[in-house]
C-alpha atoms as a PDB file:
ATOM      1  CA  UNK A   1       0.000   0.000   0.000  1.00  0.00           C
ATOM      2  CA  UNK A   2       0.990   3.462  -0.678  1.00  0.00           C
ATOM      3  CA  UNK A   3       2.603   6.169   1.854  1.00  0.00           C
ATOM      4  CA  UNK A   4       0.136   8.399   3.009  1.00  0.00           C
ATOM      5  CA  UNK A   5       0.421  12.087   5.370  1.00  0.00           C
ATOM      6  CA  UNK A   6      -1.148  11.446   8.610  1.00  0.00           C
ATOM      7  CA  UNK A   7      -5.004  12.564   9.204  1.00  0.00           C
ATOM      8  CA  UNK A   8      -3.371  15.275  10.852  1.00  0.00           C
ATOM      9  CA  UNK A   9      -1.579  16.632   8.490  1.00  0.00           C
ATOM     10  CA  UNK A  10      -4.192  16.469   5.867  1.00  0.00           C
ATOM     11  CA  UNK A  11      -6.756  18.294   8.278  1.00  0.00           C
ATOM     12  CA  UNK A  12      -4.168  20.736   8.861  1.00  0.00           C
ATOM     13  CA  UNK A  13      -3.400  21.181   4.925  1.00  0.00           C
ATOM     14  CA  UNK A  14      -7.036  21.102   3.989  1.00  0.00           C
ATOM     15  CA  UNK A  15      -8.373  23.868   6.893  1.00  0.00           C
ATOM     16  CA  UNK A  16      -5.136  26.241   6.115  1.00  0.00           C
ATOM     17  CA  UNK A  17      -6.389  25.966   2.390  1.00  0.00           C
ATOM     18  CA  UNK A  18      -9.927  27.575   3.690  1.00  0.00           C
ATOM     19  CA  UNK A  19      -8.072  30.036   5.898  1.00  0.00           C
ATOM     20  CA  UNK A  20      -6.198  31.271   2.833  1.00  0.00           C
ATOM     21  CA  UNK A  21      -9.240  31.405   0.427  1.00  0.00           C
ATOM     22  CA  UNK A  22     -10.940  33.263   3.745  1.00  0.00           C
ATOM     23  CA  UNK A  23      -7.751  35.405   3.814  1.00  0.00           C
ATOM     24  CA  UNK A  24      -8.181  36.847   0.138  1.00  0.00           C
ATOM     25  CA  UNK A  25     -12.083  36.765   0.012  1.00  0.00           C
ATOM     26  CA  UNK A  26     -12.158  39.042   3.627  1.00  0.00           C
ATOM     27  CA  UNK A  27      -8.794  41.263   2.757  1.00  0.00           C
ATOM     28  CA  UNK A  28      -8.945  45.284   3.339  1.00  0.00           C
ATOM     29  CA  UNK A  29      -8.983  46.696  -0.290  1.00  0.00           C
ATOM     30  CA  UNK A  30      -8.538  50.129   1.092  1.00  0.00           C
ATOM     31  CA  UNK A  31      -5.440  50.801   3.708  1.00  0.00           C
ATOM     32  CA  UNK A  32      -8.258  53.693   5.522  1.00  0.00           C
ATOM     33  CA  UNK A  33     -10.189  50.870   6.383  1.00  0.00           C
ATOM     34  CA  UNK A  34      -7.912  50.098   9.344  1.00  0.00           C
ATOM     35  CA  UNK A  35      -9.526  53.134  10.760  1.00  0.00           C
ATOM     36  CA  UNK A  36     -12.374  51.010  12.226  1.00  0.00           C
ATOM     37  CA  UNK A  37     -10.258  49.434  15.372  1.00  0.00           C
ATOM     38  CA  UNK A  38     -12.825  46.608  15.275  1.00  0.00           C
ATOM     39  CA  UNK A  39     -11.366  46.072  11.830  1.00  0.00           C
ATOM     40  CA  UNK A  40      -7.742  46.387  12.128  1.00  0.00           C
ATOM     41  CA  UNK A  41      -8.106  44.096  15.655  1.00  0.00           C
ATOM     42  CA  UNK A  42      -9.345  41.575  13.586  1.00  0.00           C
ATOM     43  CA  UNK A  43      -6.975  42.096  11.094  1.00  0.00           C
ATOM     44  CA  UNK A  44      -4.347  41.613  13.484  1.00  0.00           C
ATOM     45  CA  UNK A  45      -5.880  38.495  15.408  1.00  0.00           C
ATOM     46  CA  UNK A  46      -6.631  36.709  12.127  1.00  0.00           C
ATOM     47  CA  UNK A  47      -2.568  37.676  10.287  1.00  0.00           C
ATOM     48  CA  UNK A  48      -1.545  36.262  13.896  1.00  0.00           C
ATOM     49  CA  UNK A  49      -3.793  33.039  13.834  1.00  0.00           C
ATOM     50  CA  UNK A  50      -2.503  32.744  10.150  1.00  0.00           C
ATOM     51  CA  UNK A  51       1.055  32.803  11.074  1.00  0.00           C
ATOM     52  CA  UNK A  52       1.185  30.787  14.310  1.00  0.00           C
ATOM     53  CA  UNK A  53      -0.565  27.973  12.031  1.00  0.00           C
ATOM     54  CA  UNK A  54       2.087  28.550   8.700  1.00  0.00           C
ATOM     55  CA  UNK A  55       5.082  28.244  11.365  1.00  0.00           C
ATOM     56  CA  UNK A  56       3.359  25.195  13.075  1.00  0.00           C
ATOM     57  CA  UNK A  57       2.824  23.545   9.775  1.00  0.00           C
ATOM     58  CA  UNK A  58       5.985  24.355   8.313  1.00  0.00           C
ATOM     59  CA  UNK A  59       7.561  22.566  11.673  1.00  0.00           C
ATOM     60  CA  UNK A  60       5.374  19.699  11.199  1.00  0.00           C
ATOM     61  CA  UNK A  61       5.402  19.163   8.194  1.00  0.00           C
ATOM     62  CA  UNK A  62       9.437  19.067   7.957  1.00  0.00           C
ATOM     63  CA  UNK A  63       9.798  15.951   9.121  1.00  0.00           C
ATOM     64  CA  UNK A  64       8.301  14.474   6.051  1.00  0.00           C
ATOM     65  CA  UNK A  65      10.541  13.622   3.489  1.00  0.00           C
ATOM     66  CA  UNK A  66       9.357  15.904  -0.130  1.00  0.00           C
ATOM     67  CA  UNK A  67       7.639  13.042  -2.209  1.00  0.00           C
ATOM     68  CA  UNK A  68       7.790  10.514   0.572  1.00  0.00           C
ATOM     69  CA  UNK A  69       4.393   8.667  -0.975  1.00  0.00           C
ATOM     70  CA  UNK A  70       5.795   8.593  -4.915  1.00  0.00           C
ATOM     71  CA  UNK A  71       4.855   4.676  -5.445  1.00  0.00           C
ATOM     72  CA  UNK A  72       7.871   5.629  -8.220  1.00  0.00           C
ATOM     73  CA  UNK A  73      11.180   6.282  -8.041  1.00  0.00           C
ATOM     74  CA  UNK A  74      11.752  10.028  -7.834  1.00  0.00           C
ATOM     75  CA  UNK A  75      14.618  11.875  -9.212  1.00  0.00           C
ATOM     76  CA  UNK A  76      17.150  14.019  -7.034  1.00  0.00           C
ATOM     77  CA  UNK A  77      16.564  17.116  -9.166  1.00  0.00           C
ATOM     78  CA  UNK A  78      12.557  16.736  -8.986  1.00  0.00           C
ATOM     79  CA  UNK A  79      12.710  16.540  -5.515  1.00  0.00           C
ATOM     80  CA  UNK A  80      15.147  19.310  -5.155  1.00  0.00           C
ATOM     81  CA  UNK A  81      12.624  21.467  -7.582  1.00  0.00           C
ATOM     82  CA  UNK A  82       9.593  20.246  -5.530  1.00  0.00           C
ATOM     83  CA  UNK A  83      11.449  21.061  -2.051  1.00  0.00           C
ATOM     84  CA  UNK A  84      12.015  24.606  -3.199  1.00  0.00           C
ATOM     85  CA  UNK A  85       8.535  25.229  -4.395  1.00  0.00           C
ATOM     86  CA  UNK A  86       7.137  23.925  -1.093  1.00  0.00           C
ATOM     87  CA  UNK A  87       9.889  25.854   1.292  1.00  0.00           C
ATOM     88  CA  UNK A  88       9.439  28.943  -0.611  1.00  0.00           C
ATOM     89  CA  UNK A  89       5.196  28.701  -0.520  1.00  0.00           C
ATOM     90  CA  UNK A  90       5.934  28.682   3.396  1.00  0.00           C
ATOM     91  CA  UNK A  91       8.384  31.646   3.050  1.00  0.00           C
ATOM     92  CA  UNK A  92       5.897  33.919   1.292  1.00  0.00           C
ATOM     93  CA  UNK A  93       2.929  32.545   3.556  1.00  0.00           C
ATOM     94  CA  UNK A  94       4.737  33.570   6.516  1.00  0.00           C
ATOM     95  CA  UNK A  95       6.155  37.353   4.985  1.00  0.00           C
ATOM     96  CA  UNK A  96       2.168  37.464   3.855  1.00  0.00           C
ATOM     97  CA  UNK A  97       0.758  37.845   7.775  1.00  0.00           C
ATOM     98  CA  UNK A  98       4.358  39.585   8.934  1.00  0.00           C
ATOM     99  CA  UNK A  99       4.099  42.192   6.233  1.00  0.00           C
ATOM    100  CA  UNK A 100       0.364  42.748   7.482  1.00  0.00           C
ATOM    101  CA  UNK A 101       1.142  42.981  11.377  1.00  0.00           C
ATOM    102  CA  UNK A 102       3.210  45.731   9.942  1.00  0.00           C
ATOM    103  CA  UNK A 103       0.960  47.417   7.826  1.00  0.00           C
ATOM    104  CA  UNK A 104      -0.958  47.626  11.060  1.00  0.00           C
ATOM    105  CA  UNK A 105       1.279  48.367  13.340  1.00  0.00           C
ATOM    106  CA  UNK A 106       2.622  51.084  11.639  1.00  0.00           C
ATOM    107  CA  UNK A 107      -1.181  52.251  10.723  1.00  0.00           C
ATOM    108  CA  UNK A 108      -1.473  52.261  14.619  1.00  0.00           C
ATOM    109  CA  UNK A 109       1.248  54.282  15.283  1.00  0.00           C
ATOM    110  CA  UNK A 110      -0.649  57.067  13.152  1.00  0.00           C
ATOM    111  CA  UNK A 111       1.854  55.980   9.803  1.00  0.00           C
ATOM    112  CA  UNK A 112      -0.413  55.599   6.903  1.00  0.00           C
ATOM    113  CA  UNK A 113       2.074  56.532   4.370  1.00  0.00           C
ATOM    114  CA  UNK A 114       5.287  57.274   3.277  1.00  0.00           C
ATOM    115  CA  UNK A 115       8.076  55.240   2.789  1.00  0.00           C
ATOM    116  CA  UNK A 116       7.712  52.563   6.059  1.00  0.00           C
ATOM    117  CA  UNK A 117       4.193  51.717   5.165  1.00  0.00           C
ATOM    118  CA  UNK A 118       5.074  51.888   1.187  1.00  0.00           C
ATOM    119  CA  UNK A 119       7.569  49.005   2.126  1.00  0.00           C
ATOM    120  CA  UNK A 120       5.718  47.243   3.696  1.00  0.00           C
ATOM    121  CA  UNK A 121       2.596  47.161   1.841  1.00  0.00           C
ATOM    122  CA  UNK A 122       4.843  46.354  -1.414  1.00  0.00           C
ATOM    123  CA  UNK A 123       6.361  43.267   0.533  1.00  0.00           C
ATOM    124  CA  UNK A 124       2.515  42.639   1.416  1.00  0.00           C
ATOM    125  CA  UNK A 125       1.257  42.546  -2.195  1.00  0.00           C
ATOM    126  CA  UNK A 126       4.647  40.679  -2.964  1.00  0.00           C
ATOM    127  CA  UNK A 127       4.109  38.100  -0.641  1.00  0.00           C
ATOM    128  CA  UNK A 128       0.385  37.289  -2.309  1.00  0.00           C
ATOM    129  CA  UNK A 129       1.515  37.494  -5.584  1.00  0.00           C
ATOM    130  CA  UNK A 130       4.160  34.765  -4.869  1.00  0.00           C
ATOM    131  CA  UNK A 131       2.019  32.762  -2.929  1.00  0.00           C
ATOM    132  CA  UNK A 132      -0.891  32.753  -6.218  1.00  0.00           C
ATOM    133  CA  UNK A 133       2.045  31.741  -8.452  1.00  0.00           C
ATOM    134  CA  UNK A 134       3.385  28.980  -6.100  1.00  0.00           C
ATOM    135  CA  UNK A 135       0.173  27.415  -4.779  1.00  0.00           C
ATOM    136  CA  UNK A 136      -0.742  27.233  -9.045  1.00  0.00           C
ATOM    137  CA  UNK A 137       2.701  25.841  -9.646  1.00  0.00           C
ATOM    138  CA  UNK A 138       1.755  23.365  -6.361  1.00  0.00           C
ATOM    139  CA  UNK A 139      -1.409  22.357  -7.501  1.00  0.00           C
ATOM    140  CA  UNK A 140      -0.591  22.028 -11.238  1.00  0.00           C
ATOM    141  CA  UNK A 141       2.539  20.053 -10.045  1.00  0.00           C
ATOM    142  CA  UNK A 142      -0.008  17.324  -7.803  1.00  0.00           C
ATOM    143  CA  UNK A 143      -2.398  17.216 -11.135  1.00  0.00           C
ATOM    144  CA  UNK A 144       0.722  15.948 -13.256  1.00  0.00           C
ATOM    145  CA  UNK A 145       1.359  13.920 -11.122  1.00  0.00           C
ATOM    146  CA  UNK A 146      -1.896  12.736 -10.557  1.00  0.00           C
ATOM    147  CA  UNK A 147      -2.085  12.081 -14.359  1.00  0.00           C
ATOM    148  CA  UNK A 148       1.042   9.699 -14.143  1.00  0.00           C
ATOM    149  CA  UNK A 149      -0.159   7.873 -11.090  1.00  0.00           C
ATOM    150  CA  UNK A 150       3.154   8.621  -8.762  1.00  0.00           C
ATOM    151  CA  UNK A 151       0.855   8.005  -5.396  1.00  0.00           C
ATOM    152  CA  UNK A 152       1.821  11.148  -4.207  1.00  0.00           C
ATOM    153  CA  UNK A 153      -2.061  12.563  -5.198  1.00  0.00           C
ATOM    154  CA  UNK A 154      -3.499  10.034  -3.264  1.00  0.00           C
ATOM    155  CA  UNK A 155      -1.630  10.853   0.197  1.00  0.00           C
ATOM    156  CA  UNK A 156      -2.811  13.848   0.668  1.00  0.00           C
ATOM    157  CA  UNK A 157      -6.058  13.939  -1.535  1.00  0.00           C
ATOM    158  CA  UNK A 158      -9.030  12.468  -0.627  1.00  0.00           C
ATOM    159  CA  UNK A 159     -10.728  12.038  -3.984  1.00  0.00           C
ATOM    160  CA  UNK A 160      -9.423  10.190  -7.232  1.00  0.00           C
ATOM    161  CA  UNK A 161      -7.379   7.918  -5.442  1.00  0.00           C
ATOM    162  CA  UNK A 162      -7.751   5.395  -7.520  1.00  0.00           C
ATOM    163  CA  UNK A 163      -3.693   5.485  -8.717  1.00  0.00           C
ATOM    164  CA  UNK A 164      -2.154   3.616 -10.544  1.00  0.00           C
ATOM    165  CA  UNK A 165       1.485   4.778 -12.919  1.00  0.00           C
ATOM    166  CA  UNK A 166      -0.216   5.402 -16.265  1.00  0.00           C
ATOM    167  CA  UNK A 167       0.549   3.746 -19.498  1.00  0.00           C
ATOM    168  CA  UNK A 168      -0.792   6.385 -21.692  1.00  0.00           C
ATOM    169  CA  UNK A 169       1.756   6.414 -23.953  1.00  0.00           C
ATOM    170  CA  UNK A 170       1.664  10.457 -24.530  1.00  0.00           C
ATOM    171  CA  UNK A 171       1.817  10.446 -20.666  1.00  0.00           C
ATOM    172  CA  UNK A 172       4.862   8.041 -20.697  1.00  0.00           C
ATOM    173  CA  UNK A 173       6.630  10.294 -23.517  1.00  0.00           C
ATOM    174  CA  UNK A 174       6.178  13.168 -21.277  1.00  0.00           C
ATOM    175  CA  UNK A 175       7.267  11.408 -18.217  1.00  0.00           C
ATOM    176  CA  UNK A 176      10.746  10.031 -20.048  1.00  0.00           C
ATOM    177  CA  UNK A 177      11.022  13.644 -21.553  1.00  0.00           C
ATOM    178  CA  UNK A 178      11.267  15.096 -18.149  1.00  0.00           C
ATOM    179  CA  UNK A 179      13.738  12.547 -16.712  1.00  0.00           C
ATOM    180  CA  UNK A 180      16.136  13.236 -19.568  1.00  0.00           C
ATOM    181  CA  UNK A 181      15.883  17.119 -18.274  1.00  0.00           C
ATOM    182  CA  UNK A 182      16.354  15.944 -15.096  1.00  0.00           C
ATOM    183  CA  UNK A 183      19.414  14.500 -15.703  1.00  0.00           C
ATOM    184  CA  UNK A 184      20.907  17.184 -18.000  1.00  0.00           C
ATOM    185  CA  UNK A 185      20.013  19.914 -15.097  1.00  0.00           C
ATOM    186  CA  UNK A 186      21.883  17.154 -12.995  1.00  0.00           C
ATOM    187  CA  UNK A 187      24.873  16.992 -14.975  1.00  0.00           C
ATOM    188  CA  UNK A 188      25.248  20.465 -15.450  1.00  0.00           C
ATOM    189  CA  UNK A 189      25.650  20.512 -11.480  1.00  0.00           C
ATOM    190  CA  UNK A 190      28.048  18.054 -11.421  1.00  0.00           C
ATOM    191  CA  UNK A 191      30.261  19.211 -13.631  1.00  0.00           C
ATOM    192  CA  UNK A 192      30.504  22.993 -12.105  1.00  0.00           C
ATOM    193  CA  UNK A 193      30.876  20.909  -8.703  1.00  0.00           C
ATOM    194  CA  UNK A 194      33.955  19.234  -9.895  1.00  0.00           C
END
């Protein structure tokens, strides 16, 4: 039987998703909005729930080996690629509430402009610009590999699990395609390394 994340760690991956979606569905289009302190308490208790929950997943969620349920073997260079999409997701989901405790901090402190609150309200937009791009590169990257049946769907997904490694044979051209980049990224490393 395949590797699967705990029921843990899918509740926790599933509920953060809804926090997120919550997160851009509820965010303050308008900086003056913070002048309602019912409003910019919120905002503060919500970008503090968010982050104590991205830190405790990212802490969690570190002990598990990138891949660990791939039914297939799993190249060095794919991992390393999937590793750094995941680690940087958690970077920009942790600048995303940071960035926002200090948009309201400094709001607080009577700065709502200028260059400290132009910072950090770039960083802010940054931060959830990054995060759209990874989480589609994330989700388009579990889809593929839905398609040719790794396993690695199925441990964290509770529908279509069903997997098995496909013989499609367009899917299997792809697949061998993208092992022979794999290993010319990989020799390009080795030979600078030597």
């Amino acid at each position: 039987m395949a590797k699967s994340h705990t029921r843990l760690a899918k509740f926790v991956h599933w509920s953060f998703i809804v926090l997120y979606v919550y997160g851009i569905i509820k965010q303050v289009d308008d900086i003056s909005d913070l002048e309602d302190s019912k409003l910019l308490i919120f905002e503060v208790i919500f970008a503090s729930l968010f982050l104590v929950i991205v830190i405790g997943r990212y802490f969690y969620m570190r002990k598990v080996e990138t891949m660990h349920a791939s039914t297939v073997p799993v190249h060095r260079v794919h991992k390393f690629i999937a590793k750094t999409v995941h680690t940087s997701m958690y970077v920009v989901l942790i600048m995303l509430p940071l960035s926002g405790l200090a948009i309201a901090f400094l709001f607080n402190q009577g700065i709502k402009d200028g260059p400290m609150q132009l910072i950090a309200l770039s960083v802010h937009e940054f931060a959830a610009t990054a995060s759209y791009v990874l989480i589609a590169i994330h989700v388009s990257a579990a889809i593929y590999s839905r398609i040719k049946g790794e396993g690695v769907w199925s441990s964290m997904v509770p529908i279509f699990t069903d997997e098995k490694a496909s013989k499609n044979p367009v899917v299997c051209k792809v697949a061998d395609f993208e092992e022979q980049v794999y290993d010319h990224i990989e020799r390009i490393f080795s030979k600078k390394n030597d």
